[in-house]
PDB file of N, CA and C in Angstrom:
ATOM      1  N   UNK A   1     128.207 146.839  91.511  1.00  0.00           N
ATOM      2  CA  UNK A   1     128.744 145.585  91.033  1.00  0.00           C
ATOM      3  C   UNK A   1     128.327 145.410  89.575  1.00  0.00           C
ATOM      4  N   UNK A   2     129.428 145.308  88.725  1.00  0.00           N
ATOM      5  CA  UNK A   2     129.046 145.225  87.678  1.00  0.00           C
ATOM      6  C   UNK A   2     128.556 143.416  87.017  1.00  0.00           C
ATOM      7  N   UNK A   3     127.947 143.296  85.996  1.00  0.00           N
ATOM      8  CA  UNK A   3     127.750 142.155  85.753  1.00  0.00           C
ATOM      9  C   UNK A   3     128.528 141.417  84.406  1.00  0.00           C
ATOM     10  N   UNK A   4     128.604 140.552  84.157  1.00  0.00           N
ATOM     11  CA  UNK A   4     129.046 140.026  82.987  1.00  0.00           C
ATOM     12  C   UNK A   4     128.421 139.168  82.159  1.00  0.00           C
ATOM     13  N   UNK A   5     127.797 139.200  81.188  1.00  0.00           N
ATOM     14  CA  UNK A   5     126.989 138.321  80.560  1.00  0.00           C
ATOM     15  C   UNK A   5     127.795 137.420  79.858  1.00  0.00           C
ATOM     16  N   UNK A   6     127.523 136.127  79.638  1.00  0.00           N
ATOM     17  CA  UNK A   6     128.157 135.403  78.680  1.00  0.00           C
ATOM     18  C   UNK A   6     127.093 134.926  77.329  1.00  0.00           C
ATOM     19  N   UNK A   7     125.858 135.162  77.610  1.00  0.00           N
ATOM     20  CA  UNK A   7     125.054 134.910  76.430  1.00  0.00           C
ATOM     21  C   UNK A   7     125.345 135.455  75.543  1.00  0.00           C
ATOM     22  N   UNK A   8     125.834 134.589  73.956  1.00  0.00           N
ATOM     23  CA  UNK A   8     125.762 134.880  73.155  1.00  0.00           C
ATOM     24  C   UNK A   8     125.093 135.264  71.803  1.00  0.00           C
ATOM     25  N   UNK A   9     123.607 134.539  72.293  1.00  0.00           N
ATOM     26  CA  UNK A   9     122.236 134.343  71.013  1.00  0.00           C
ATOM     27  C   UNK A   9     121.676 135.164  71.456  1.00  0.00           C
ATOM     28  N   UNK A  10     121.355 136.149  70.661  1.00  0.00           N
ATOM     29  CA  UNK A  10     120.527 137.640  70.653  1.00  0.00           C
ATOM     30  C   UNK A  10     119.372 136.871  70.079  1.00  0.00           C
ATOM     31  N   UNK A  11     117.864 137.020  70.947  1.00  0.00           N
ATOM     32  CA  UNK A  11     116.566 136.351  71.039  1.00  0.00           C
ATOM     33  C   UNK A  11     116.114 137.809  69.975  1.00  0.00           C
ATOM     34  N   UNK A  12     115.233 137.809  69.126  1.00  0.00           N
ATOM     35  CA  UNK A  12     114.006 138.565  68.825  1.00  0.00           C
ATOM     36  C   UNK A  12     112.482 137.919  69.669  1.00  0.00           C
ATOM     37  N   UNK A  13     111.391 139.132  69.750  1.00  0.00           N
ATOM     38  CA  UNK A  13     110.758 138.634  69.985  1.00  0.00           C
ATOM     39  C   UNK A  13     109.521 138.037  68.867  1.00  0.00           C
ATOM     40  N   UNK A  14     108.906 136.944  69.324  1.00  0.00           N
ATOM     41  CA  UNK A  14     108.115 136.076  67.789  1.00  0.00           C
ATOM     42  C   UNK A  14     107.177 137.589  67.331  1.00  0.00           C
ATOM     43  N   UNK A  15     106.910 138.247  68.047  1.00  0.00           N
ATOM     44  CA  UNK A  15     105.574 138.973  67.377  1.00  0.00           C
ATOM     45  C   UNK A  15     106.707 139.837  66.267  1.00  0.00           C
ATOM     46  N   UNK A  16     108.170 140.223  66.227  1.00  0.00           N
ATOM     47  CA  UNK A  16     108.705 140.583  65.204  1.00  0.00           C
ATOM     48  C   UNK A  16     109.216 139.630  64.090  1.00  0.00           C
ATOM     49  N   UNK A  17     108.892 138.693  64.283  1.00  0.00           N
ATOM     50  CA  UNK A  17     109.511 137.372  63.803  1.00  0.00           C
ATOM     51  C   UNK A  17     108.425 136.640  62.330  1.00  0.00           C
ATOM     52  N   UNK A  18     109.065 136.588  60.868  1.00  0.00           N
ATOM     53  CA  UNK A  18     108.489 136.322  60.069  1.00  0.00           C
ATOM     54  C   UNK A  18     107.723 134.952  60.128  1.00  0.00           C
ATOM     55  N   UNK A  19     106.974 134.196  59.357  1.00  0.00           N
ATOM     56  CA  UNK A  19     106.639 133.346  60.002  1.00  0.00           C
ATOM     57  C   UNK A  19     107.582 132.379  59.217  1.00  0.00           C
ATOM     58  N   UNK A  20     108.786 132.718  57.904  1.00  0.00           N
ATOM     59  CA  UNK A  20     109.477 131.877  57.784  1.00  0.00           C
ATOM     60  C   UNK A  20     110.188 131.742  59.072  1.00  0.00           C
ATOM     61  N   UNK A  21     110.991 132.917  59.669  1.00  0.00           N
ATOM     62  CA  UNK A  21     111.569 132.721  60.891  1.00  0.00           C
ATOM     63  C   UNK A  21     110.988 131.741  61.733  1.00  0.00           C
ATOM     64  N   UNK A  22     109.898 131.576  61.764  1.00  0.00           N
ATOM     65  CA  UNK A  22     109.235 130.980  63.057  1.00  0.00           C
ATOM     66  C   UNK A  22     109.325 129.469  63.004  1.00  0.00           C
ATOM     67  N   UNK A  23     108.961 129.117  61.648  1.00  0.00           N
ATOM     68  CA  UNK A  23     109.057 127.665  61.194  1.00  0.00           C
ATOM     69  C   UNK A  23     110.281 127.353  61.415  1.00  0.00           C
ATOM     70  N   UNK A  24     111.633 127.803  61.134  1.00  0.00           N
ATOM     71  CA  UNK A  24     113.394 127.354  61.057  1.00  0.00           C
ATOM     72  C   UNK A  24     113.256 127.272  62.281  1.00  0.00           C
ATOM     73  N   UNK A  25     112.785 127.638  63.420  1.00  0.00           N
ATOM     74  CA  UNK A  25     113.421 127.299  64.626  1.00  0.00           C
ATOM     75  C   UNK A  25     112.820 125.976  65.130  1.00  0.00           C
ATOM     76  N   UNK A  26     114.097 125.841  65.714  1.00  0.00           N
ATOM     77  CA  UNK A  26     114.009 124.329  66.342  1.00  0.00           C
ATOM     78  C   UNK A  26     114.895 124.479  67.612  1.00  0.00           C
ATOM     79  N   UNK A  27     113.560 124.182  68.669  1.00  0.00           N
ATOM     80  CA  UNK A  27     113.685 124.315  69.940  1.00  0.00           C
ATOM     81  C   UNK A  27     114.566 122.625  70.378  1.00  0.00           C
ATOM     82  N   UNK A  28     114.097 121.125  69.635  1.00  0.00           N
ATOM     83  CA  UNK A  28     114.164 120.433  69.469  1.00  0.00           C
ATOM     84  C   UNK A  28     115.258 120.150  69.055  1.00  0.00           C
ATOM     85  N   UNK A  29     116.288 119.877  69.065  1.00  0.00           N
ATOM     86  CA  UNK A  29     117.417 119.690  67.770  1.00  0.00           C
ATOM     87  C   UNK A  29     116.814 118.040  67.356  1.00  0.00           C
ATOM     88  N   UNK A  30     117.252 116.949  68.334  1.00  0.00           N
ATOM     89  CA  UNK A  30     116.726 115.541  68.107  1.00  0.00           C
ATOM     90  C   UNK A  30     115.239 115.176  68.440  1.00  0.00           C
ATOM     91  N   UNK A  31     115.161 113.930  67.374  1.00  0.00           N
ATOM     92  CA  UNK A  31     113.633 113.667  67.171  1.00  0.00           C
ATOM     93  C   UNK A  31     113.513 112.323  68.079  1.00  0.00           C
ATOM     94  N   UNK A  32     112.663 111.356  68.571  1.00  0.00           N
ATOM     95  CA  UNK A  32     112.736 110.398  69.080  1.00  0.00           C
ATOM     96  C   UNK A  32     112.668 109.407  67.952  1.00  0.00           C
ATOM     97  N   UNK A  33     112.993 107.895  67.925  1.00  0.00           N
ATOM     98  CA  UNK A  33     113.350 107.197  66.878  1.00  0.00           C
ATOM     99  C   UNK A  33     111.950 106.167  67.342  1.00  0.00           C
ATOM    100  N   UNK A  34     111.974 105.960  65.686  1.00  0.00           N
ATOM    101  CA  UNK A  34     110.800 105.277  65.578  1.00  0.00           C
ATOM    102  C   UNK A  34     110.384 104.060  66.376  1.00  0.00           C
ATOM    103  N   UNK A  35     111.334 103.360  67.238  1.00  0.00           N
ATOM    104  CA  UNK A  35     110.945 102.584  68.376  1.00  0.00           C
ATOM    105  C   UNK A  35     110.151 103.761  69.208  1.00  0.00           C
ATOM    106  N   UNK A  36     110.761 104.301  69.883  1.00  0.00           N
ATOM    107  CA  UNK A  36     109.951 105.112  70.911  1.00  0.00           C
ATOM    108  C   UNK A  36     107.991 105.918  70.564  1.00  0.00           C
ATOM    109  N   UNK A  37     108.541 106.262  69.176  1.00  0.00           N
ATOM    110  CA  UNK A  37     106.890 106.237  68.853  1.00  0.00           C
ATOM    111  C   UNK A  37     106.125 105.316  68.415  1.00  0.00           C
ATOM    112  N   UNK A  38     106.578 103.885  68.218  1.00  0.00           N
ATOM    113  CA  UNK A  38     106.241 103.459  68.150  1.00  0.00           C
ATOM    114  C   UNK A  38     105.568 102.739  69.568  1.00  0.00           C
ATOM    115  N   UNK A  39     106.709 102.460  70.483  1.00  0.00           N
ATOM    116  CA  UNK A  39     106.376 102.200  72.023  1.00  0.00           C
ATOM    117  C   UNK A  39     104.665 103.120  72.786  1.00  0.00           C
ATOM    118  N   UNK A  40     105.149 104.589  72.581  1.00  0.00           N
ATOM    119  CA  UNK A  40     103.879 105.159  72.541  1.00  0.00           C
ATOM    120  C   UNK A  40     102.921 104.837  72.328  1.00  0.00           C
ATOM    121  N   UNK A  41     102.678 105.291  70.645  1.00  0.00           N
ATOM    122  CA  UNK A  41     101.386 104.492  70.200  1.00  0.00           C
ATOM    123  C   UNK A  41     100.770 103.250  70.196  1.00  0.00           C
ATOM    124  N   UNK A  42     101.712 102.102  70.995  1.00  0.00           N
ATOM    125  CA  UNK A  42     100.857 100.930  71.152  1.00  0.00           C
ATOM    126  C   UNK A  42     100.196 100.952  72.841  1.00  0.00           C
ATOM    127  N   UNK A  43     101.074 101.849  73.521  1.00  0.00           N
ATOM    128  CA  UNK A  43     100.557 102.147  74.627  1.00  0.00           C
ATOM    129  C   UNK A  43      98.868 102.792  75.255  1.00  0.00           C
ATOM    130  N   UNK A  44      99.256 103.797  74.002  1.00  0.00           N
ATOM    131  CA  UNK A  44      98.094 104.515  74.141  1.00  0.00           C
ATOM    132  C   UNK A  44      96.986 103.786  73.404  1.00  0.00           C
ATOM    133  N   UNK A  45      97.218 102.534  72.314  1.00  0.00           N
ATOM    134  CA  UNK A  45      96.005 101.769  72.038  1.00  0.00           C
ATOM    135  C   UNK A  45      95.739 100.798  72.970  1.00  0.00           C
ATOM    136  N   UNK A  46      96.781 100.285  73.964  1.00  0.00           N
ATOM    137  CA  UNK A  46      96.297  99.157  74.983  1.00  0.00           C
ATOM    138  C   UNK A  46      95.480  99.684  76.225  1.00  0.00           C
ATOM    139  N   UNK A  47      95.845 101.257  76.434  1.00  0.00           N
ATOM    140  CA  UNK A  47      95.446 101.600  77.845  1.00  0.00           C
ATOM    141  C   UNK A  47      93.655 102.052  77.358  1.00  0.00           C
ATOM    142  N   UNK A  48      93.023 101.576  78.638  1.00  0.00           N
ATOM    143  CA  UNK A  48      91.645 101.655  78.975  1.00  0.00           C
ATOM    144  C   UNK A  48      91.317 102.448  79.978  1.00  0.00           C
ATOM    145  N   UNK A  49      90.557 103.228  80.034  1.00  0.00           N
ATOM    146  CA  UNK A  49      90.195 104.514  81.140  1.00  0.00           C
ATOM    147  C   UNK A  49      88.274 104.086  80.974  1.00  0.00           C
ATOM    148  N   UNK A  50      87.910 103.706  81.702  1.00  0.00           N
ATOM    149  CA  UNK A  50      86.354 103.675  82.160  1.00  0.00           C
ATOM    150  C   UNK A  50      86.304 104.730  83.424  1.00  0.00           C
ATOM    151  N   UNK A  51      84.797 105.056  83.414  1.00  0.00           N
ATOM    152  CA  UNK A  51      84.344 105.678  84.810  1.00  0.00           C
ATOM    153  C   UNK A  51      83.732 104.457  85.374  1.00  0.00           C
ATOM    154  N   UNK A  52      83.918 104.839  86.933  1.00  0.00           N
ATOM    155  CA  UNK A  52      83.729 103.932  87.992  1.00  0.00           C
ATOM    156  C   UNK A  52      82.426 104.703  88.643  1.00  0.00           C
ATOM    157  N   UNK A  53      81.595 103.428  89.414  1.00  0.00           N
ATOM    158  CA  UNK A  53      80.915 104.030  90.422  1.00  0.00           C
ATOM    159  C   UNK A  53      81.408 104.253  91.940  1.00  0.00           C
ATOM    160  N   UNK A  54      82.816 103.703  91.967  1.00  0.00           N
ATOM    161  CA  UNK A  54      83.309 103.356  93.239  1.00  0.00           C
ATOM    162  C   UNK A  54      84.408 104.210  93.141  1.00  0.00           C
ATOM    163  N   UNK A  55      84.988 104.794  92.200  1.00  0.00           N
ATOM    164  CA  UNK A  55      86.253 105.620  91.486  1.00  0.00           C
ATOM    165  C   UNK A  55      85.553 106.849  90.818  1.00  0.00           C
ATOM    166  N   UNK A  56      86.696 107.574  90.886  1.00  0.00           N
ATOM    167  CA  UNK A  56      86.427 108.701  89.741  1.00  0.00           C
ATOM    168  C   UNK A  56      86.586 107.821  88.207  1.00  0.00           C
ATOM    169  N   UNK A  57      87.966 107.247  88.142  1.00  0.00           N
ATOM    170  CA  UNK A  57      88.276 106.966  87.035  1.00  0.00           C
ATOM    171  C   UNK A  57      88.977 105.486  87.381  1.00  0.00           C
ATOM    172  N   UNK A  58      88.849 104.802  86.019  1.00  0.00           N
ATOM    173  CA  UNK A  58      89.544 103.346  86.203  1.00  0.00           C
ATOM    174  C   UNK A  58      90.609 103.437  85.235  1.00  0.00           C
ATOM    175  N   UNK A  59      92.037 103.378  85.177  1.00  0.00           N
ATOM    176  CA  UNK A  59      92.787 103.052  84.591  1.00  0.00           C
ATOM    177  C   UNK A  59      93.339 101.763  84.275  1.00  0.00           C
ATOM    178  N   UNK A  60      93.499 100.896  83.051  1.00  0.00           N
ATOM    179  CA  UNK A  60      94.358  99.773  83.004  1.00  0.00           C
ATOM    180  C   UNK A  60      94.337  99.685  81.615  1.00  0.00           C
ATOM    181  N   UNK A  61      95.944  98.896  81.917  1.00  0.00           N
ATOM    182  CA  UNK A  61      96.802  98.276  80.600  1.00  0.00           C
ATOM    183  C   UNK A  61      96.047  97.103  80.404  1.00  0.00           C
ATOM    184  N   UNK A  62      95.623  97.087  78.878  1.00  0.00           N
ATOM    185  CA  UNK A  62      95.168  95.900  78.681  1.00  0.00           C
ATOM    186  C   UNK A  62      96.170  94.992  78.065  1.00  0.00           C
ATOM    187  N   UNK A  63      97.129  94.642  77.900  1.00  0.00           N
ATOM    188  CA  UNK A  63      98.199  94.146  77.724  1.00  0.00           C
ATOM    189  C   UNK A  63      98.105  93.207  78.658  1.00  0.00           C
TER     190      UNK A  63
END
């Protein structure tokens, strides 16, 4: 049985790959918009993680 490929992007592998090459690629095409990192980073300044004696770990939003 023969097969048929339809891939068209011929991969190199990185260890042949310049390191300009390496930088142009973008696995990513879109970036998230500055709401969303912004959403993040206030997240990650409200949330609180203590150790417990009754818990491994305590999680909470201080929000």
């Amino acid at each position: 049985m023969s097969k048929t490929s339809t891939k068209t992007k011929i991969t190199t592998s990185p260890i042949e790959m310049t390191k300009e090459e390496l930088d142009n690629i973008s696995e990513f095409p879109y970036e998230p918009g500055q709401n969303v990192i912004n959403n993040i980073l206030n997240y990650s300044k409200a949330l609180s993680i203590r150790k417990s004696k009754n818990l491994v770990h305590f999680e909470m939003v201080l929000n």
